[in-house]
N, C-alpha and C. Protein backbone atom coordinates (compact mmCIF):
# COMPACT_ATOMS: atom_id res chain seq x y z
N UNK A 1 6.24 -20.29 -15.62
CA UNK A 1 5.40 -19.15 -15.34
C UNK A 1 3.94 -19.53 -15.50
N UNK A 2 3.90 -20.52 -16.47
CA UNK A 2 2.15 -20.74 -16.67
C UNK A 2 1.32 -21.50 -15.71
N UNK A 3 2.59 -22.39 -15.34
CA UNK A 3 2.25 -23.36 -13.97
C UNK A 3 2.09 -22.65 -12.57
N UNK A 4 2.76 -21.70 -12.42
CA UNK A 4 2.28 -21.15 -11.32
C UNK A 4 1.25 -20.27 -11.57
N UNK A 5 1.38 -19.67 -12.57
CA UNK A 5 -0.24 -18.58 -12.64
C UNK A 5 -1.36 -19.60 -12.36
N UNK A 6 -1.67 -20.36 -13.19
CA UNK A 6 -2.52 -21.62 -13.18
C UNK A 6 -2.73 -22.48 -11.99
N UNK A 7 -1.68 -22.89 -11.61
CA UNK A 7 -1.68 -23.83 -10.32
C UNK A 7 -2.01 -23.15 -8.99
N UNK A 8 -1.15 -21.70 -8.50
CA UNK A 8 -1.53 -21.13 -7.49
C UNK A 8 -2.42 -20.60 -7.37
N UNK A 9 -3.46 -19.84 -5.93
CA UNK A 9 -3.96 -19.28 -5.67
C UNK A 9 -3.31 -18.21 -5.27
N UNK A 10 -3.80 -16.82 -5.46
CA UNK A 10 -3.31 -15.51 -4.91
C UNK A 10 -4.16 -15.19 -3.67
N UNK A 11 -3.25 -15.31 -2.45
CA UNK A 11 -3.62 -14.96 -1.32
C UNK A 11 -2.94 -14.08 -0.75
N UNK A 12 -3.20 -12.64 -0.04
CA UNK A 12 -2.58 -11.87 0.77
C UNK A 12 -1.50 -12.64 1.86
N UNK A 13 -0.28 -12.28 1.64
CA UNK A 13 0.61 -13.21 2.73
C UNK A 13 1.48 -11.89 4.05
N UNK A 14 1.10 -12.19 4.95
CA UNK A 14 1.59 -10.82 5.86
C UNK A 14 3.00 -11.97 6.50
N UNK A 15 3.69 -12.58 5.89
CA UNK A 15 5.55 -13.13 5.63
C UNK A 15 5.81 -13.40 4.77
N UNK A 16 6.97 -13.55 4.52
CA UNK A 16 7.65 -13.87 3.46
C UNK A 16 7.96 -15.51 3.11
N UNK A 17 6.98 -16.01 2.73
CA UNK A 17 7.08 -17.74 3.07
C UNK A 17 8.12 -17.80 1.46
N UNK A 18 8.51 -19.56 2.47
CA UNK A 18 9.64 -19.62 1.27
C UNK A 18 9.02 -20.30 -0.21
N UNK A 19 10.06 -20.44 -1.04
CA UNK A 19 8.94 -21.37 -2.61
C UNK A 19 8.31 -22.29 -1.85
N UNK A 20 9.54 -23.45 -1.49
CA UNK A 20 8.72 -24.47 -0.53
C UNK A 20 7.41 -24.32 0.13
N UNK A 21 7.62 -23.45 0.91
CA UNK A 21 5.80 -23.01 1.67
C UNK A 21 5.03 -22.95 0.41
N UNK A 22 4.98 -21.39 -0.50
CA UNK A 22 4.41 -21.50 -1.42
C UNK A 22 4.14 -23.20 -2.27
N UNK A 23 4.61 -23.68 -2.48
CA UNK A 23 4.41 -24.97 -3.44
C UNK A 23 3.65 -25.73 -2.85
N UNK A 24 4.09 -25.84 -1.35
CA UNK A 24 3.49 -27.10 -0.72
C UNK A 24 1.66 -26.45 -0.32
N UNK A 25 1.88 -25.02 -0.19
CA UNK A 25 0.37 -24.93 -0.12
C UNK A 25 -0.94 -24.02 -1.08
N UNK A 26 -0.21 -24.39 -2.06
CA UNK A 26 -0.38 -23.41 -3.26
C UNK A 26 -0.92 -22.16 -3.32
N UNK A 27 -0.84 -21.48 -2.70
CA UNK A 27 -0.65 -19.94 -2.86
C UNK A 27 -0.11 -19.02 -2.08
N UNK A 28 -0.14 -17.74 -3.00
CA UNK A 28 1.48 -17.33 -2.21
C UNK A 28 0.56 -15.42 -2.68
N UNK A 29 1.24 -14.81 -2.19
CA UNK A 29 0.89 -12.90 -3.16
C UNK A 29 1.66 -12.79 -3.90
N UNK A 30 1.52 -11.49 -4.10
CA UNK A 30 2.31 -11.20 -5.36
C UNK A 30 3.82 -10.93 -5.32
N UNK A 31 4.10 -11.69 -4.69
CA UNK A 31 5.90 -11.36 -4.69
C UNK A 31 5.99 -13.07 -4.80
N UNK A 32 5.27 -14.26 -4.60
CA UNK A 32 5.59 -15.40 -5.22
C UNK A 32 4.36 -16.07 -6.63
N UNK A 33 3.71 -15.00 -6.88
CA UNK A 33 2.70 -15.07 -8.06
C UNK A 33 3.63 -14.67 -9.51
N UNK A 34 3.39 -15.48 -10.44
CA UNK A 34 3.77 -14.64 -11.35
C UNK A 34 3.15 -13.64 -12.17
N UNK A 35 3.95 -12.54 -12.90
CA UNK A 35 3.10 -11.22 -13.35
C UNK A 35 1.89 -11.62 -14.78
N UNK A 36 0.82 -11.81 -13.97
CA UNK A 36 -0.17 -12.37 -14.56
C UNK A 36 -0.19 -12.77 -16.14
N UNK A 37 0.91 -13.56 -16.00
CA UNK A 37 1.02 -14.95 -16.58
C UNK A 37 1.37 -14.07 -18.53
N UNK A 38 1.78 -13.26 -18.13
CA UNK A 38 2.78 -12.08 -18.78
C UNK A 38 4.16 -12.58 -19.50
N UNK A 39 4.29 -12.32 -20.37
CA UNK A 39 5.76 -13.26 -21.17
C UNK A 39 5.97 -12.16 -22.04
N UNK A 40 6.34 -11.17 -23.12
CA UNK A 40 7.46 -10.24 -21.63
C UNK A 40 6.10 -9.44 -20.86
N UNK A 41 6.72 -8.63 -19.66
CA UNK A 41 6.34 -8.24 -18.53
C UNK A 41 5.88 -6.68 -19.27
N UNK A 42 5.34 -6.06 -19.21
CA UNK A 42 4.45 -4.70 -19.59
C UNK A 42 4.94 -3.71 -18.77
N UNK A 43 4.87 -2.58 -19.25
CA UNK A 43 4.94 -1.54 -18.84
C UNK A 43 4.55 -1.27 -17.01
N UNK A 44 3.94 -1.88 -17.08
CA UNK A 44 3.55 -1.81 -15.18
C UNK A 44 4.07 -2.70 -14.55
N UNK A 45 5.14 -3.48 -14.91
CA UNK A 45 5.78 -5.17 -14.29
C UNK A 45 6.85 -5.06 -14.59
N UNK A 46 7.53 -3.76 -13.68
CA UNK A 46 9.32 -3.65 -13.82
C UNK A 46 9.70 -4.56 -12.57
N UNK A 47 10.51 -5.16 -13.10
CA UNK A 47 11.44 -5.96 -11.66
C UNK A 47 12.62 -4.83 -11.64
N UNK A 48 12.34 -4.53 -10.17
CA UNK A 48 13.25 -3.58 -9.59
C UNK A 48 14.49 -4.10 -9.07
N UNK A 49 14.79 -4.86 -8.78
CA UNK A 49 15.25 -6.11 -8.05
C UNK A 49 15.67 -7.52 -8.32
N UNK A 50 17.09 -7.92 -8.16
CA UNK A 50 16.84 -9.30 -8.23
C UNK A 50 17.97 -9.98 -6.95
N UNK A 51 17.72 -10.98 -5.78
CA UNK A 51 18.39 -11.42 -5.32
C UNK A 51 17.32 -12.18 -3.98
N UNK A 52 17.84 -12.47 -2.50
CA UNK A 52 17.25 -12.86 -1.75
C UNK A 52 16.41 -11.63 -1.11
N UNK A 53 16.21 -12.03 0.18
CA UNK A 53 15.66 -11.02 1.45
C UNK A 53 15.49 -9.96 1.22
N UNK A 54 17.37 -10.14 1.76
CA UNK A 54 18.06 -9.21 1.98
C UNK A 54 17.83 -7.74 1.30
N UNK A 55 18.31 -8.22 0.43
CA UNK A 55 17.87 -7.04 -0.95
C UNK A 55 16.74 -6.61 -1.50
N UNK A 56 15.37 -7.12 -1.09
CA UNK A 56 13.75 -6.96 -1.47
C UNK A 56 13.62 -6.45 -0.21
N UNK A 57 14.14 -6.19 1.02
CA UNK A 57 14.16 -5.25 1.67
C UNK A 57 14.72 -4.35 1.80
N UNK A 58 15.87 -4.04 1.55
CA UNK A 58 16.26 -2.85 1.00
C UNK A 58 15.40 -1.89 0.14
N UNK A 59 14.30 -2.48 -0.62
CA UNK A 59 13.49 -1.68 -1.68
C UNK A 59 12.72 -0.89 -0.95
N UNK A 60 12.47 -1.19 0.76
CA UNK A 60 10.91 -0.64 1.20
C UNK A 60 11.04 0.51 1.70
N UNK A 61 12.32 1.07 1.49
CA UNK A 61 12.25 2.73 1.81
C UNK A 61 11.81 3.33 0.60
N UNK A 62 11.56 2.40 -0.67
CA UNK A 62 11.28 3.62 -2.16
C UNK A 62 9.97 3.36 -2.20
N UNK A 63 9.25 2.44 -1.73
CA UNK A 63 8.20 2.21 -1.73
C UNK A 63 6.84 3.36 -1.49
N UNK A 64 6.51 3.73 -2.69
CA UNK A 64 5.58 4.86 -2.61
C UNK A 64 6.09 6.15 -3.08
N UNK A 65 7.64 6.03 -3.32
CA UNK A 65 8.35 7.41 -3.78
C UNK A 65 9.24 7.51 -4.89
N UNK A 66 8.67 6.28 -5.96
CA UNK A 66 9.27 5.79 -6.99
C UNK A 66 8.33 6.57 -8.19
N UNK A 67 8.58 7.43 -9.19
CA UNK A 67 8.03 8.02 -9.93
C UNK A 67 8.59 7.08 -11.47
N UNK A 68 7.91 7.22 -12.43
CA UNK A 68 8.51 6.13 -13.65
C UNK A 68 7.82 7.39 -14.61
N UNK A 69 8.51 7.29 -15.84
CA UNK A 69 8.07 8.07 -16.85
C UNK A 69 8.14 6.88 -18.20
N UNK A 70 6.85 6.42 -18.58
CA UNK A 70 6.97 5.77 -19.66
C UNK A 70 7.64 6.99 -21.29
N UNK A 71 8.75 6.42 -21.69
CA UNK A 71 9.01 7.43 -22.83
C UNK A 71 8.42 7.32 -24.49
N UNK A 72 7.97 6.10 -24.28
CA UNK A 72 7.75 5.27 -25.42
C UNK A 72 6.74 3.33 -25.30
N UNK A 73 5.73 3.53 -25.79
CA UNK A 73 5.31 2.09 -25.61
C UNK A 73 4.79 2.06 -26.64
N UNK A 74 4.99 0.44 -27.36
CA UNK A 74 4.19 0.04 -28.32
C UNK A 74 3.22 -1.10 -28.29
């Protein structure tokens, strides 16, 4: 996680390039960035998701209609 916060650049990406792309040209957005270099992930850095494509597209119908209620943070 530190190596990519560190190593990449965050650039707006309008595809879904693969790690490979990402690696070979060091930067990627925020779906191949890691959550700013975060160990655990905060209250605003829920992974909704875990698998290929397939399934991170499936998410883009909630996109914008996802409400969260923090109940508790310390």
């Amino acid at each position: 996680m530190e190596w990519v916060y560190t190593n990449l650049s965050q650039k707006p990406a309008f595809s879904l390039p693969s790690a490979i792309e990402v690696l070979k040209n060091k930067t990627g957005d925020c779906n191949e960035h890691t959550t700013f270099n975060q160990s655990p992930m905060d209250a605003i850095h829920i992974p909704l998701i875990e698998g290929d494509i397939g399934k991170q597209i499936g998410l883009l119908g909630y996109i914008g209609n996802i409400d969260v209620e923090v109940l508790d943070y310390d």
